[in-house]
PDB file of N, CA and C in Angstrom:
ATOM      1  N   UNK A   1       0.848  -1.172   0.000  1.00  0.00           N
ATOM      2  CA  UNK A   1       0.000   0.000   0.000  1.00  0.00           C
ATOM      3  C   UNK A   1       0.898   1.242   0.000  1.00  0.00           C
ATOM      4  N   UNK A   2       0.408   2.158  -0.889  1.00  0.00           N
ATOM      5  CA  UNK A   2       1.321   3.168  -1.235  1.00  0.00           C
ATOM      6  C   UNK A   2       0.185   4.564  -0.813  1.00  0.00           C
ATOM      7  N   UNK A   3       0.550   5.587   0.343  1.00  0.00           N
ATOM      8  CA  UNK A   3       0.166   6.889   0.171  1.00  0.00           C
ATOM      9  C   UNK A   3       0.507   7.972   0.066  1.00  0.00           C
ATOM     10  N   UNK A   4      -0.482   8.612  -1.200  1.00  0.00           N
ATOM     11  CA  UNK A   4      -0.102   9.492  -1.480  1.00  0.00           C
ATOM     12  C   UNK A   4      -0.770  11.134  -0.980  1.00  0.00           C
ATOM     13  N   UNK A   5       0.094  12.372  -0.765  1.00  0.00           N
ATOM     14  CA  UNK A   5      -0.499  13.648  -0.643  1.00  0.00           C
ATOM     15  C   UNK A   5      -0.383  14.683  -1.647  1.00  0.00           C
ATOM     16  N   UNK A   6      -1.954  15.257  -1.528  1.00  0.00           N
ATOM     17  CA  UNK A   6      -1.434  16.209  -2.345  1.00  0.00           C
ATOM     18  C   UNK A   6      -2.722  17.488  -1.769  1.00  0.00           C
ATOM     19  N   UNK A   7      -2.835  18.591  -2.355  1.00  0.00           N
ATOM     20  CA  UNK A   7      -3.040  19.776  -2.140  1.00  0.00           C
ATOM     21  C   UNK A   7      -3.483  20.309  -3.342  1.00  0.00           C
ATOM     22  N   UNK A   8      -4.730  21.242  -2.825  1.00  0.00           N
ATOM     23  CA  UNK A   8      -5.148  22.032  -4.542  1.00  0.00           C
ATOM     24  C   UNK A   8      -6.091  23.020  -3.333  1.00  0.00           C
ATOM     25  N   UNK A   9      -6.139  24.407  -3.917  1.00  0.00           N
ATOM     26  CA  UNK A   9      -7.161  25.449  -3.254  1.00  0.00           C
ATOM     27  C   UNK A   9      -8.619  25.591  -3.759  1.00  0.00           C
ATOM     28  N   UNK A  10      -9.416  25.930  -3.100  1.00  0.00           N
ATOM     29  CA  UNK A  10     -10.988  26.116  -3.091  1.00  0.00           C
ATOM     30  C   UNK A  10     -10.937  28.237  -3.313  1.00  0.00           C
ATOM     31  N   UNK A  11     -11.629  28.292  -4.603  1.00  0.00           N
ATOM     32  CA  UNK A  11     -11.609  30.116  -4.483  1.00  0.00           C
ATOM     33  C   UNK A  11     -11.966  30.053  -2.810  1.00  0.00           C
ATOM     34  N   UNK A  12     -11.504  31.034  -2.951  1.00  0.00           N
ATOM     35  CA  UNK A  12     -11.722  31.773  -1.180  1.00  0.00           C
ATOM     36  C   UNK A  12     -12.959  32.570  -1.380  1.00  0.00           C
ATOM     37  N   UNK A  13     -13.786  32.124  -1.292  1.00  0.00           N
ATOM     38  CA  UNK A  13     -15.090  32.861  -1.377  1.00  0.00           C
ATOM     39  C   UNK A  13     -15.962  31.259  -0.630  1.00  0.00           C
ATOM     40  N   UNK A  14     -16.840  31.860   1.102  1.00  0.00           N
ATOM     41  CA  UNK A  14     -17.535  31.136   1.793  1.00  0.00           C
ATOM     42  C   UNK A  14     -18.603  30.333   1.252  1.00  0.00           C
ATOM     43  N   UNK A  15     -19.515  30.690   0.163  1.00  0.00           N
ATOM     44  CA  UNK A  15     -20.143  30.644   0.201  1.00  0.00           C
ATOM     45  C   UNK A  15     -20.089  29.115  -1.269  1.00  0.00           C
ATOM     46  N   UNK A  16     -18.962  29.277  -1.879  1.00  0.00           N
ATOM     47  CA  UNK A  16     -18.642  28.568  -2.634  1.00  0.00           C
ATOM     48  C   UNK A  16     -17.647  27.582  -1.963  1.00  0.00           C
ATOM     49  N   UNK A  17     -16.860  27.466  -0.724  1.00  0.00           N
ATOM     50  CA  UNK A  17     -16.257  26.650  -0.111  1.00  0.00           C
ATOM     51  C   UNK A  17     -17.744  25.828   0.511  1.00  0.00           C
ATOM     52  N   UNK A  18     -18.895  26.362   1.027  1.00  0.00           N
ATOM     53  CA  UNK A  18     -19.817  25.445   1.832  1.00  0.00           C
ATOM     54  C   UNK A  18     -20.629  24.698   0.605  1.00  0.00           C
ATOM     55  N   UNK A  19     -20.633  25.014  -0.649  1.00  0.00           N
ATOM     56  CA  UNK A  19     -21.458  24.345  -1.430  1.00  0.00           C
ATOM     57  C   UNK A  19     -20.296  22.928  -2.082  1.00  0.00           C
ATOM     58  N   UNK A  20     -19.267  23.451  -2.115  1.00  0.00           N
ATOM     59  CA  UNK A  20     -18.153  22.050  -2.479  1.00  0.00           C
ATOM     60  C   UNK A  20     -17.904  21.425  -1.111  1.00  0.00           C
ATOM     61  N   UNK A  21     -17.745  21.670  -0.222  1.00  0.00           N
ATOM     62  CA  UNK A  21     -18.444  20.860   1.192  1.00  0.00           C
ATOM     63  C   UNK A  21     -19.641  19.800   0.990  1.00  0.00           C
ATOM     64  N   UNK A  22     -20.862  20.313   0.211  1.00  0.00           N
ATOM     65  CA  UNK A  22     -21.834  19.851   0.312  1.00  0.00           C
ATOM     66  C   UNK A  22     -21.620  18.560  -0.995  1.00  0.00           C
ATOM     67  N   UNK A  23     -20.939  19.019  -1.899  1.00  0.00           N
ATOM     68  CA  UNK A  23     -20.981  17.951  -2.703  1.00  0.00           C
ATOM     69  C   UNK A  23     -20.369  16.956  -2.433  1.00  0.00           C
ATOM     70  N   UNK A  24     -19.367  17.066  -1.453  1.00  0.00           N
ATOM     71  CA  UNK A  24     -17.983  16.060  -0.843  1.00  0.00           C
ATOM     72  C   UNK A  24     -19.471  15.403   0.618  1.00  0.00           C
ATOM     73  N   UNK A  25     -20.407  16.210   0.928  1.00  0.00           N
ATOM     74  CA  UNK A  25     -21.341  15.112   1.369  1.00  0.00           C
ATOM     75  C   UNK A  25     -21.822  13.914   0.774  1.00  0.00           C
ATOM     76  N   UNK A  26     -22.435  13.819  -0.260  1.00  0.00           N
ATOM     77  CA  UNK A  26     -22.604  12.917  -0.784  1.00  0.00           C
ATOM     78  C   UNK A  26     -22.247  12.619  -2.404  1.00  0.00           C
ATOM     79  N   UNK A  27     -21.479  12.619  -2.420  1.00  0.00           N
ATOM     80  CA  UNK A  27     -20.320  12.389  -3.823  1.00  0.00           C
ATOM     81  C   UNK A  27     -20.915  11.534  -4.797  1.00  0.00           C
ATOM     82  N   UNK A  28     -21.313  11.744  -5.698  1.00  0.00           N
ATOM     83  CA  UNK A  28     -21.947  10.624  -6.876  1.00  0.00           C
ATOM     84  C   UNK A  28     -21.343   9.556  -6.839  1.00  0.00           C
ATOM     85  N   UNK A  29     -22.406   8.573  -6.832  1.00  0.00           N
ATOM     86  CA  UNK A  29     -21.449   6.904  -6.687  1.00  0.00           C
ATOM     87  C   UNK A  29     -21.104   6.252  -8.250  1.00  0.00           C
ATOM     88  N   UNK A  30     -21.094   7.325  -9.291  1.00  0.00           N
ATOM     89  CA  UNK A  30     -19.975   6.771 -10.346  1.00  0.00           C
ATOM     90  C   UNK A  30     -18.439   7.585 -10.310  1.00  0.00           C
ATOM     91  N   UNK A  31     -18.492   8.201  -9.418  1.00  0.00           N
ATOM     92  CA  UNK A  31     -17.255   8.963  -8.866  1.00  0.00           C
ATOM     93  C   UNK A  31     -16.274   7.989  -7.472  1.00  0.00           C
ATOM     94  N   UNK A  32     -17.457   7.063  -6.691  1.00  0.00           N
ATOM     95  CA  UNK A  32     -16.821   6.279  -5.938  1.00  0.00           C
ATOM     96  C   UNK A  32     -16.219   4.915  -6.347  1.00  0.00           C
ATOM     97  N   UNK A  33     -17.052   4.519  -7.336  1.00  0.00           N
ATOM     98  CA  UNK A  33     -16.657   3.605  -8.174  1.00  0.00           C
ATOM     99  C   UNK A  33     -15.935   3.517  -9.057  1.00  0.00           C
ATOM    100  N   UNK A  34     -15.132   5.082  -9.514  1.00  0.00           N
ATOM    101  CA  UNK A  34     -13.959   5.167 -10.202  1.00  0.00           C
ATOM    102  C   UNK A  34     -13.068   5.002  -9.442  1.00  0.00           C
ATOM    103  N   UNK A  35     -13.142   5.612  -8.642  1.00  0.00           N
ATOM    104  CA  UNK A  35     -11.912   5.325  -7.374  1.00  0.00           C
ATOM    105  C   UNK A  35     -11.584   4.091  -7.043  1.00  0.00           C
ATOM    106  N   UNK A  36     -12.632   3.369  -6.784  1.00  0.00           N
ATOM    107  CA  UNK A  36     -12.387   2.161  -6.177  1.00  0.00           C
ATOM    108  C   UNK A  36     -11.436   1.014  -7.334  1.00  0.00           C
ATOM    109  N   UNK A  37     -12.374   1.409  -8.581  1.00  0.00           N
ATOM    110  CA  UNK A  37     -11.831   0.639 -10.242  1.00  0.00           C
ATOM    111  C   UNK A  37     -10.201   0.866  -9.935  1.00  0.00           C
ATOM    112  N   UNK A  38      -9.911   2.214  -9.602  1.00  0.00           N
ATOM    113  CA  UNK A  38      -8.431   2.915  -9.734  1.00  0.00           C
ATOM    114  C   UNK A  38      -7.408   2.108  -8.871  1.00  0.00           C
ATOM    115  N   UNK A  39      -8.105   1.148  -8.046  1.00  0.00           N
ATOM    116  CA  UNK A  39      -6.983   0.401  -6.956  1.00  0.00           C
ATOM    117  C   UNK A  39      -6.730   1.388  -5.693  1.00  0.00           C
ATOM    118  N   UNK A  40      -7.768   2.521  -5.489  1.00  0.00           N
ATOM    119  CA  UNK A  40      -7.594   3.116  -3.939  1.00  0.00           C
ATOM    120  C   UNK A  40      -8.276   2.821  -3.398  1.00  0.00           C
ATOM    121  N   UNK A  41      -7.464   2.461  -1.902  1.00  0.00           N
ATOM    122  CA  UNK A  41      -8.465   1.858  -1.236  1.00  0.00           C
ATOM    123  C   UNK A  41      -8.789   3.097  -0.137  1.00  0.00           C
ATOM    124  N   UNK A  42      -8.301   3.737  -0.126  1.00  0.00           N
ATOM    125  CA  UNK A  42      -8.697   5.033   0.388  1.00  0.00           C
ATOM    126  C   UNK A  42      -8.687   6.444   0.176  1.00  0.00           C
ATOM    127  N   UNK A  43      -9.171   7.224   0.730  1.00  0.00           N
ATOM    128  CA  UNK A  43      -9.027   8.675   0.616  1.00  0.00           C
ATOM    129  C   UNK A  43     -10.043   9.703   1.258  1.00  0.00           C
ATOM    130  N   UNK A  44      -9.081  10.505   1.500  1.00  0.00           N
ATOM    131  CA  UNK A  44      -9.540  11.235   2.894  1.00  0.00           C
ATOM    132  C   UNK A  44      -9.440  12.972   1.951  1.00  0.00           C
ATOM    133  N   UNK A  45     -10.291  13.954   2.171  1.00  0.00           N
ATOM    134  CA  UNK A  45      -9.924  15.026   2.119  1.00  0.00           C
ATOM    135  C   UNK A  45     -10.114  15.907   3.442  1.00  0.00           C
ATOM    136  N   UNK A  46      -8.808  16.995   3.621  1.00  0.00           N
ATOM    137  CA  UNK A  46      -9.241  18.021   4.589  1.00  0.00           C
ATOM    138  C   UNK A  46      -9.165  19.310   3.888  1.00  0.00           C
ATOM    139  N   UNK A  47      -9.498  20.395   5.182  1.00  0.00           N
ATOM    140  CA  UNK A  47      -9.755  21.638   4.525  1.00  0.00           C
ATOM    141  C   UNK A  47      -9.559  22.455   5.832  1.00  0.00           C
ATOM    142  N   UNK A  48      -8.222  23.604   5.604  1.00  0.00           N
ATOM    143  CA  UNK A  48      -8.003  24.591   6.242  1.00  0.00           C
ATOM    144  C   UNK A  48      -8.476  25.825   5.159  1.00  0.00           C
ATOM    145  N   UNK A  49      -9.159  26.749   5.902  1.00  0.00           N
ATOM    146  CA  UNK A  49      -9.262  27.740   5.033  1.00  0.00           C
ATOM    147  C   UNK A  49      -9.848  27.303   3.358  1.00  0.00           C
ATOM    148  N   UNK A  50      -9.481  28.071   2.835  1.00  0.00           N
ATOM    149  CA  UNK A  50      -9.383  27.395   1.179  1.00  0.00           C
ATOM    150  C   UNK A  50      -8.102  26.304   0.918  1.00  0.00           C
ATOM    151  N   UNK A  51      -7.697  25.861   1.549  1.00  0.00           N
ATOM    152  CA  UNK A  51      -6.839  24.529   1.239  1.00  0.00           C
ATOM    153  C   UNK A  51      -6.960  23.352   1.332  1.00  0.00           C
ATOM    154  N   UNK A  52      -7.026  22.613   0.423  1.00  0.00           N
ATOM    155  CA  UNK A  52      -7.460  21.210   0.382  1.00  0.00           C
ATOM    156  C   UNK A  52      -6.036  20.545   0.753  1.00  0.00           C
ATOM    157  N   UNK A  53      -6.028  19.292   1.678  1.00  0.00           N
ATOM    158  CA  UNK A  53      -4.758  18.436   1.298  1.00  0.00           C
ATOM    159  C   UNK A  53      -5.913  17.128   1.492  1.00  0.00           C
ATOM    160  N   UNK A  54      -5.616  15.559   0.375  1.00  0.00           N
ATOM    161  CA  UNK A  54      -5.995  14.756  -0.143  1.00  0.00           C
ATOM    162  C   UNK A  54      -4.854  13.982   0.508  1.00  0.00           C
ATOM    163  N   UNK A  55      -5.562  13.023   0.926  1.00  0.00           N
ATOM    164  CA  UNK A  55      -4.588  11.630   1.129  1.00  0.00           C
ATOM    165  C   UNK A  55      -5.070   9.805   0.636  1.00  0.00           C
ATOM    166  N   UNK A  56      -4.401   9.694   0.225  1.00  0.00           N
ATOM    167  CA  UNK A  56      -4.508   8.625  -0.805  1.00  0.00           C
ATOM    168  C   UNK A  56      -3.942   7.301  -0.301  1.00  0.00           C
ATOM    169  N   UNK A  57      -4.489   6.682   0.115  1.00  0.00           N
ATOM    170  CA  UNK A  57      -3.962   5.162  -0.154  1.00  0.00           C
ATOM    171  C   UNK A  57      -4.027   4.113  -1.041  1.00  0.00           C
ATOM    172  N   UNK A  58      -3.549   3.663  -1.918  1.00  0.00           N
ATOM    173  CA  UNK A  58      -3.383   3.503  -3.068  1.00  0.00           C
ATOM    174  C   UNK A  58      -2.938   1.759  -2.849  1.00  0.00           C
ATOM    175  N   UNK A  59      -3.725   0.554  -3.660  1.00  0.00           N
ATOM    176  CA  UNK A  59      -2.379  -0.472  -3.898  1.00  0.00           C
ATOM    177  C   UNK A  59      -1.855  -0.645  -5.473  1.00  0.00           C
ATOM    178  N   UNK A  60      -1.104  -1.553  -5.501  1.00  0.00           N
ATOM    179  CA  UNK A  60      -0.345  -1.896  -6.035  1.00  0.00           C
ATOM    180  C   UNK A  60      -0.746  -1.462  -7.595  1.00  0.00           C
ATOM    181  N   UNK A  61      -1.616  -1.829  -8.210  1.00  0.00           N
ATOM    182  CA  UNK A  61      -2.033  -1.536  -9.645  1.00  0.00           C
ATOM    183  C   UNK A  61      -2.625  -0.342  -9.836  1.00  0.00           C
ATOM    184  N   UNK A  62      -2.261   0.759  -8.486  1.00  0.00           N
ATOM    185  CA  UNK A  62      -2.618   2.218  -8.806  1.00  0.00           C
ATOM    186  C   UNK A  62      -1.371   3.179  -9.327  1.00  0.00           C
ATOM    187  N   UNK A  63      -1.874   3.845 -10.456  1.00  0.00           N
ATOM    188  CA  UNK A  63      -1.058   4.759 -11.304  1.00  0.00           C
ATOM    189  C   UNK A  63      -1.474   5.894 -11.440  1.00  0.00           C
ATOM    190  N   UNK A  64      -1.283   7.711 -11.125  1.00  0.00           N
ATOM    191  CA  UNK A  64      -1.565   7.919 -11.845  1.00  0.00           C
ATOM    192  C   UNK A  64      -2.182   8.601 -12.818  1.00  0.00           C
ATOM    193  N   UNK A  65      -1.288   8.119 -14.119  1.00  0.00           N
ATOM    194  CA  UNK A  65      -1.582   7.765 -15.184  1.00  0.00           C
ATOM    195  C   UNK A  65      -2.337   6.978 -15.805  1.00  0.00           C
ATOM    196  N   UNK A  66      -2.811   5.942 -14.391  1.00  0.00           N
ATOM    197  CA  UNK A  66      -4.251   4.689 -15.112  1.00  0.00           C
ATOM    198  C   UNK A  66      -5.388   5.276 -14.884  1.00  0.00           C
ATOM    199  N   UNK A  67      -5.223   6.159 -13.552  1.00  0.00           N
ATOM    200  CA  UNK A  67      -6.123   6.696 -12.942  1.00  0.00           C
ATOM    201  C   UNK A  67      -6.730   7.996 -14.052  1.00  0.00           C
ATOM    202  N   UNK A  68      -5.453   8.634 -14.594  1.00  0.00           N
ATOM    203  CA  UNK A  68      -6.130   9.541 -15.507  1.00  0.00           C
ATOM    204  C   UNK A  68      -6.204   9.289 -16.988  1.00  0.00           C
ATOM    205  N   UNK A  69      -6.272   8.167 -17.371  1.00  0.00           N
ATOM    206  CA  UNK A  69      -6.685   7.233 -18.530  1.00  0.00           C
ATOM    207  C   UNK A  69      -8.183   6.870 -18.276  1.00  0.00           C
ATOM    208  N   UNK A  70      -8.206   6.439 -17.537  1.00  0.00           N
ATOM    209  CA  UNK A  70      -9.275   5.497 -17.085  1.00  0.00           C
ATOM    210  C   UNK A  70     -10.812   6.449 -16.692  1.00  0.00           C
ATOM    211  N   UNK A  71     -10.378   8.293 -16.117  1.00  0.00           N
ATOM    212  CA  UNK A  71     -11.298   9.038 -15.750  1.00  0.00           C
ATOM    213  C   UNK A  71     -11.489   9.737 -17.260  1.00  0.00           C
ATOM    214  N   UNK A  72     -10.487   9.242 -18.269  1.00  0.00           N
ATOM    215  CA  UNK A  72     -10.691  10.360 -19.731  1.00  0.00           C
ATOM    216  C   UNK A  72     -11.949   9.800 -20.639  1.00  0.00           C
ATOM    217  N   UNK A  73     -12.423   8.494 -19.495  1.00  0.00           N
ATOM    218  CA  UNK A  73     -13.285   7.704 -20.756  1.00  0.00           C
ATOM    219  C   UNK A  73     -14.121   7.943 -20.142  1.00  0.00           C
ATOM    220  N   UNK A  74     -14.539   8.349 -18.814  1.00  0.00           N
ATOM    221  CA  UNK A  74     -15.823   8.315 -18.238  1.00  0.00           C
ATOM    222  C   UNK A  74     -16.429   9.576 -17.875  1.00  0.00           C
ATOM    223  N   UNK A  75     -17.578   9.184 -18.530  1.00  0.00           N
ATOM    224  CA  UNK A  75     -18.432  10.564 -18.796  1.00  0.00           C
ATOM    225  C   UNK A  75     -18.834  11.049 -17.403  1.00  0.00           C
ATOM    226  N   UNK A  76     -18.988  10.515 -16.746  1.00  0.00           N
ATOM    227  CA  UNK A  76     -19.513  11.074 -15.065  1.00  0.00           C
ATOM    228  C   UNK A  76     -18.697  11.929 -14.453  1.00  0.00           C
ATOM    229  N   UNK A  77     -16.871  10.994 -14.695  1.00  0.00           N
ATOM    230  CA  UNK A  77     -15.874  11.726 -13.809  1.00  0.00           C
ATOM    231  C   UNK A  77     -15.528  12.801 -14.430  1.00  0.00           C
ATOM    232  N   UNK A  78     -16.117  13.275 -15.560  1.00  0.00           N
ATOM    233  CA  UNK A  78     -15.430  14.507 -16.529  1.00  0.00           C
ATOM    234  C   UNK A  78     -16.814  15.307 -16.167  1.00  0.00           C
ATOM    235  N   UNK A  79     -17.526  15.162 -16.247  1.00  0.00           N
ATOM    236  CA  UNK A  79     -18.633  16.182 -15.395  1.00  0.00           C
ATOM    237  C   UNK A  79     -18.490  16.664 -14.300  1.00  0.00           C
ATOM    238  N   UNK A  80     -18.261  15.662 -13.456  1.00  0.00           N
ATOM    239  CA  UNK A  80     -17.697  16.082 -11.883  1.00  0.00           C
ATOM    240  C   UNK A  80     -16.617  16.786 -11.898  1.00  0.00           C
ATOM    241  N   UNK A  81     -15.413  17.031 -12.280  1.00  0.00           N
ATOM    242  CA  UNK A  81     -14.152  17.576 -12.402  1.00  0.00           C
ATOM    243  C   UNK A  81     -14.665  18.402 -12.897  1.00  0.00           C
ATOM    244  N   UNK A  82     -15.477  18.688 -13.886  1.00  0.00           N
ATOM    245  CA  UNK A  82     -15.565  19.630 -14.372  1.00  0.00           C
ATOM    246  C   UNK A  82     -16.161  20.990 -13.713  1.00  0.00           C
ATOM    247  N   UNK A  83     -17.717  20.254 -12.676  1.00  0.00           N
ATOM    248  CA  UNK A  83     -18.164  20.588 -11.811  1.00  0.00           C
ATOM    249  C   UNK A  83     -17.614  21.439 -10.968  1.00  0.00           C
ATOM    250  N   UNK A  84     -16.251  20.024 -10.030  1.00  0.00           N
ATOM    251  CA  UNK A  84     -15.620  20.679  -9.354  1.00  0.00           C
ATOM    252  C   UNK A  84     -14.761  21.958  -9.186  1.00  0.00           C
ATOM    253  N   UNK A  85     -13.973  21.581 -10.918  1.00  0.00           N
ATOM    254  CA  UNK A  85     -13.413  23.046 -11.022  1.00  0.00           C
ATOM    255  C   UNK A  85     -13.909  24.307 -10.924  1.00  0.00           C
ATOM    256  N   UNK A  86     -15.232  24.479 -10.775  1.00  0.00           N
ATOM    257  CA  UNK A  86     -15.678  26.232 -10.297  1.00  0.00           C
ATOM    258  C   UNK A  86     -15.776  26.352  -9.298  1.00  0.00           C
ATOM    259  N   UNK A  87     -15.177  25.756  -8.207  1.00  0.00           N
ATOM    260  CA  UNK A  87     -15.127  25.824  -6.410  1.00  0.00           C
ATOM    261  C   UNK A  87     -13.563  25.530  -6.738  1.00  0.00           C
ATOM    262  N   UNK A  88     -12.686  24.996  -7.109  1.00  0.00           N
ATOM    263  CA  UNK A  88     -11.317  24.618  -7.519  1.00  0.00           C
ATOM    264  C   UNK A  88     -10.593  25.659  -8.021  1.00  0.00           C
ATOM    265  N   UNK A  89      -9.128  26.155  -7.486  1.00  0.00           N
ATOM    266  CA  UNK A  89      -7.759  26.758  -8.240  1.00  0.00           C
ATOM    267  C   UNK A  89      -6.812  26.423  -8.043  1.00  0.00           C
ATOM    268  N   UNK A  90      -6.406  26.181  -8.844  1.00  0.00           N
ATOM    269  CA  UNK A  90      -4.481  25.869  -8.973  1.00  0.00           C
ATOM    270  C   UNK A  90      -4.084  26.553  -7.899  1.00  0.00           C
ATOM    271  N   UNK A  91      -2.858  25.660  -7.266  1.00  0.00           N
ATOM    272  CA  UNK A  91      -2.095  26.510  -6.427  1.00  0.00           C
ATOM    273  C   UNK A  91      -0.972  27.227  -7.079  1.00  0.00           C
ATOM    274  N   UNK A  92      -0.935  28.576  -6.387  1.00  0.00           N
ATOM    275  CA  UNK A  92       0.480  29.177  -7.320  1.00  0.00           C
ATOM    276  C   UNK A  92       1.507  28.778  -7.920  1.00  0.00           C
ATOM    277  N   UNK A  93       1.996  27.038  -7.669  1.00  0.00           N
ATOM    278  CA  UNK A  93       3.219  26.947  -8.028  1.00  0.00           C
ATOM    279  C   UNK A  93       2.805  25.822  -8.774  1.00  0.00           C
ATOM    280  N   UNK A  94       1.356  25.833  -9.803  1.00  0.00           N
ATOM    281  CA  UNK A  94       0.999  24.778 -10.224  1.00  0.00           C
ATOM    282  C   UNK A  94       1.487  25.033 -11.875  1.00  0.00           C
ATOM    283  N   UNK A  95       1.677  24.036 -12.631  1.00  0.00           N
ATOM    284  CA  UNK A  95       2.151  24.153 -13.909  1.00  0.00           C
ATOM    285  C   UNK A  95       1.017  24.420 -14.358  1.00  0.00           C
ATOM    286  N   UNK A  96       0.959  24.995 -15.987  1.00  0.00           N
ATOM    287  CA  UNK A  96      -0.710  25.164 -16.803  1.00  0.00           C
ATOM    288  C   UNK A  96      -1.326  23.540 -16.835  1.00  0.00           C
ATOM    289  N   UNK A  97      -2.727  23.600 -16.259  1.00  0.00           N
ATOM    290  CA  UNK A  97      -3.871  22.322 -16.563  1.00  0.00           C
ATOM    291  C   UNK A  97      -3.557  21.664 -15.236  1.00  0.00           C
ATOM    292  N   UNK A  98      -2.527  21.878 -14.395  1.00  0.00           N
ATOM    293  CA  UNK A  98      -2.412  20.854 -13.205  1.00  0.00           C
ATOM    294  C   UNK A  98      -3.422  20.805 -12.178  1.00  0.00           C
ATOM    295  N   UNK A  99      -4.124  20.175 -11.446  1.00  0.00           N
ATOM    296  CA  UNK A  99      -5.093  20.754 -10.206  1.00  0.00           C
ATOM    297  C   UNK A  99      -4.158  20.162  -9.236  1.00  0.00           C
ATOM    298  N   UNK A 100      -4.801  19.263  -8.368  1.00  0.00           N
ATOM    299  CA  UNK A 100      -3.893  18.548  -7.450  1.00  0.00           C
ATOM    300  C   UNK A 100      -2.552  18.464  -7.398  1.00  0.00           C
ATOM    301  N   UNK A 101      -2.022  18.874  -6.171  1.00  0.00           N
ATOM    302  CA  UNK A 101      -0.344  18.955  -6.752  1.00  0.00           C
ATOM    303  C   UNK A 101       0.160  17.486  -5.464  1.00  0.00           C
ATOM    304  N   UNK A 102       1.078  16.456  -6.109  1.00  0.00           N
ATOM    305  CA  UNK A 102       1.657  15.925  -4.887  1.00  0.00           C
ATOM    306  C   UNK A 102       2.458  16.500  -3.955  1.00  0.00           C
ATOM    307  N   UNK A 103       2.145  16.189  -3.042  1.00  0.00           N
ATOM    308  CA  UNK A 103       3.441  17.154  -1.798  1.00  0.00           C
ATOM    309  C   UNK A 103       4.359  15.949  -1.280  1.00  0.00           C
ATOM    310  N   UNK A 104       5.559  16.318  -0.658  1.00  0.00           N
ATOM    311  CA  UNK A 104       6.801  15.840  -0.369  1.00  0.00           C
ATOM    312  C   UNK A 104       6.738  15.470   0.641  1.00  0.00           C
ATOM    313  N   UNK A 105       6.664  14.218   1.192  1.00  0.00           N
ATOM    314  CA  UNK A 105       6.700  13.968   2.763  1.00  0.00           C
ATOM    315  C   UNK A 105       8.239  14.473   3.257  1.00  0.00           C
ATOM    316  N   UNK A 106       8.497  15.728   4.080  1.00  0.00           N
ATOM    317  CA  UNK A 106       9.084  15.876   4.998  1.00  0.00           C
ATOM    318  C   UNK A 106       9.554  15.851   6.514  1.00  0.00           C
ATOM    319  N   UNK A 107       8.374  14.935   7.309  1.00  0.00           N
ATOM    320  CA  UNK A 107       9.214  14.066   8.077  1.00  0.00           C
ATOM    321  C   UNK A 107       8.132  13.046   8.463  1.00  0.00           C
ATOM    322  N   UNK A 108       8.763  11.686   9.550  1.00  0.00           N
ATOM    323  CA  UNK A 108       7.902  10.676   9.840  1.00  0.00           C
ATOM    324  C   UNK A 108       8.353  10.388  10.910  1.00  0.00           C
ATOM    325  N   UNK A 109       7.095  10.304  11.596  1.00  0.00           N
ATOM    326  CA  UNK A 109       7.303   9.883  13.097  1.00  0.00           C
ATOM    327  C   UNK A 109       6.963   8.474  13.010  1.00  0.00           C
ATOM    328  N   UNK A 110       7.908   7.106  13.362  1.00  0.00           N
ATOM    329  CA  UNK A 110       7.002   5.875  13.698  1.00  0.00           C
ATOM    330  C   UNK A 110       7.838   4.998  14.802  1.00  0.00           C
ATOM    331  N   UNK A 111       6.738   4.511  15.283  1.00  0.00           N
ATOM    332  CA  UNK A 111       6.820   3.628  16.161  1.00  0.00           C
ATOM    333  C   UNK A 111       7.753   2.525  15.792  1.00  0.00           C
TER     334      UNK A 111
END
């Protein structure tokens, strides 16, 4: 099992952060079922302010690149993204078309 983080911002405007809240209530279940197709077996989002960080647990036959193959064919997950992107912005240090950016694990505490 492999996890992954990453980070993408919500416009800073309240009223559009509580309505993408509301959709992350109950998330269309051809959106959960891509995920699941994708080999994650998890995922968590939080939210400071307008900042999203995403955490991913992922196994073995997750890519990705399968993951974004696999969402280019399906008409649901390209609605939803699409959706999403008007509550969604790049973070400043995002390349052109990127949303989600991975972040760098810099340190680990374990037992």
């Amino acid at each position: 099992m492999t996890r992954y983080c990453l980070a993408l911002d919500l416009k800073d405007n309240p009223t559009l952060i509580a309505a993408y809240e509301e959709y992350h209530a109950s998330v269309w279940p051809e959106i959960i079922t891509s995920i699941k197709e994708a080999d994650i077996k998890a995922l968590e989002i939080y939210r400071a302010a307008n900042r999203l960080f995403m955490i991913i647990e992922a196994g073995d036959d997750f890519s990705f690149e399968k993951k974004a193959a696999m969402d280019a064919k399906n008409e649901m997950v390209i609605q939803w993204e699409k959706l999403m992107w008007e509550y969604q912005q790049a973070l400043p240090t995002a390349k052109p078309g990127e949303k989600w950016i991975l972040m760098n694990k810099i340190f680990s505490l374990s037992n």
